[in-house]
Structure formats: C-alpha cells, structure tokens
Protein backbone atom coordinates (compact mmCIF):
# COMPACT_ATOMS: atom_id res chain seq x y z
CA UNK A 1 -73.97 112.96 167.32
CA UNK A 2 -75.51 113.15 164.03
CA UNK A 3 -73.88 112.45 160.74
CA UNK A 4 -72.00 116.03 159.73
CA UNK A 5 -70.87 116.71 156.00
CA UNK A 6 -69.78 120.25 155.71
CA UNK A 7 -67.22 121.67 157.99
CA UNK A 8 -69.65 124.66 158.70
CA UNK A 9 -72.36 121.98 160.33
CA UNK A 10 -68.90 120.77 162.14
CA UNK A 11 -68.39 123.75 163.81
CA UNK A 12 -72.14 124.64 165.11
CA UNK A 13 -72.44 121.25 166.24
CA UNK A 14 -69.21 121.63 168.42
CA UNK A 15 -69.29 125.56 169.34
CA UNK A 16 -73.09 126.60 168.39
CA UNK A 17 -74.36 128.63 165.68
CA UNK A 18 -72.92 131.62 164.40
CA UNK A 19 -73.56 134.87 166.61
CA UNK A 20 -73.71 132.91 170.14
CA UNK A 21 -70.92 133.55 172.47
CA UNK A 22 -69.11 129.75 172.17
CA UNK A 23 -68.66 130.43 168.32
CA UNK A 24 -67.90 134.33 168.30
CA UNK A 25 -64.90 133.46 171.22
CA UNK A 26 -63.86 130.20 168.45
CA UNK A 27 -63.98 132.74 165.60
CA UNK A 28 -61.65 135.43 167.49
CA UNK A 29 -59.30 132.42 168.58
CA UNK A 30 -59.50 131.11 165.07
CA UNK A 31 -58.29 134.80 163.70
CA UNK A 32 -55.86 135.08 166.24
CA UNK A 33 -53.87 132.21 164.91
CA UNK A 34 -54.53 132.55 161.23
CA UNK A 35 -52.80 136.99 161.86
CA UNK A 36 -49.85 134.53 163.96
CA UNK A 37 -49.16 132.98 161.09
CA UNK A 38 -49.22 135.43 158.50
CA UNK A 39 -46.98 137.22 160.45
CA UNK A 40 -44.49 134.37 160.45
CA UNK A 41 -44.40 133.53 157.04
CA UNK A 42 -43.75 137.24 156.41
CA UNK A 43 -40.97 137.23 158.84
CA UNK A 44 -39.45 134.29 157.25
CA UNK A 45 -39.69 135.67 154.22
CA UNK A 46 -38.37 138.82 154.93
CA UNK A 47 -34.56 136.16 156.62
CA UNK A 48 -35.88 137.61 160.17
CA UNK A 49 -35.91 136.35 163.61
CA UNK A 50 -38.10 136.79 166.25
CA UNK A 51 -35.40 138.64 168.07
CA UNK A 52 -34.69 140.66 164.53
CA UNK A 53 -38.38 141.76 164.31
CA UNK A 54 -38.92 142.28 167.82
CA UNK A 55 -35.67 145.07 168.01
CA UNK A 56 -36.68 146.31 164.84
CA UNK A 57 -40.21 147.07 166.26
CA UNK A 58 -39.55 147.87 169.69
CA UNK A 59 -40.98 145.06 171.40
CA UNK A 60 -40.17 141.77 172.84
CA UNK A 61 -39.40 138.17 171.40
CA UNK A 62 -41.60 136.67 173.70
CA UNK A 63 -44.42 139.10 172.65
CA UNK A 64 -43.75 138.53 168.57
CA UNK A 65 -43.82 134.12 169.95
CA UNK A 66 -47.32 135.07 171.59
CA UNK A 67 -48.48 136.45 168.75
CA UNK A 68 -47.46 134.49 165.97
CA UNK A 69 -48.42 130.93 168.23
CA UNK A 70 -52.18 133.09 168.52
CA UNK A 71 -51.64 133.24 171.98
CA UNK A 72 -51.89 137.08 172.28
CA UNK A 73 -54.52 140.09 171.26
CA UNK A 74 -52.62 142.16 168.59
CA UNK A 75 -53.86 146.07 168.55
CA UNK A 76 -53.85 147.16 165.19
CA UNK A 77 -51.68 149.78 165.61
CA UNK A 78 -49.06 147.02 166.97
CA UNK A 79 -49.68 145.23 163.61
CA UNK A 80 -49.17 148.22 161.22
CA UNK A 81 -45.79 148.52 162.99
CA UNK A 82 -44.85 145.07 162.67
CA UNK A 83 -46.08 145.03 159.28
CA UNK A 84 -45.01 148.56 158.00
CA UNK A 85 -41.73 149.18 160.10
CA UNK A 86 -40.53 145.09 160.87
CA UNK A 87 -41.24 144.84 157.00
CA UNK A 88 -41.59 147.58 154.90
CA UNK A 89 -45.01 146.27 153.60
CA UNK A 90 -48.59 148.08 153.72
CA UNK A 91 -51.18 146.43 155.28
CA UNK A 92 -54.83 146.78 152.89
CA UNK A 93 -58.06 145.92 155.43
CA UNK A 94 -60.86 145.02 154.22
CA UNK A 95 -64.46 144.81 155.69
CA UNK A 96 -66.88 141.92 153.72
C-alpha cells in the first residue's frame, strides 16, 4: 500500500475512484448515516424519543432506530414527515 496523505486518496485506494460502483455504494452508505444522525440530534433536541417521533409520524420505533443507525433507505417523502410533522422544521435541499 502506498503512502496516502489526504483522506480523498484514502478512500479511492480502499473503495476505487469516484463514479465506480465500490465508491458510489460507500458514498450512499456514507449519506445514509450522516441523514441518521441528523435526524437524532434533531430528535434530541426537540426532548423526543424514538417511540415519541415514531407515534407522532405514524411509523415504527424500530423503523426511526434503522434509520437514524443508517441502516435503512429513507424516501424523501418519509423524511419531510419526520422532519416537518415529528418536528415542526422545513427541510431546504440543495443540489451542488
């Protein structure tokens, strides 16, 4: 393995250059976790369970776990109601 310096030449030397199929399923997986996360600092901000959120929202603890440990595919309608009806917040998307 050859000396690596940035983090980018970290991850195509472990899952390939950007665009082939290794690094685009490590990017989704990556993005999975980072929305899990957002979503439970939100909720902890916002003094909510799991249990809270999920009853609020109309779905299942197990299903707001999944999401929030990026173990589960969020549609983004399932994320505006999380967001906009668990929270009371907007969501603003943006496409760089």
């Amino acid at each position: 393995m050859k000396d690596i310096t940035t983090f980018d030449e970290h991850l195509d030397e472990r899952y390939g250059k950007i665009g082939t199929e290794k690094r685009v399923d490590f990017e989704i997986k990556a993005k999975a976790f980072a929305i899990g996360e957002i979503l439970r600092e939100a909720r902890k901000d916002a003094h909510m369970t799991q249990e809270e959120l999920a009853i609020k929202t109309g779905t299942r603890k197990s299903f707001i776990s999944r999401i929030e440990n990026g173990h589960s595919d969020i549609q983004l309608s399932t994320l505006y109601r999380l967001v906009e009806i668990g929270f009371g917040k907007r969501i603003n998307l943006t496409i760089g």
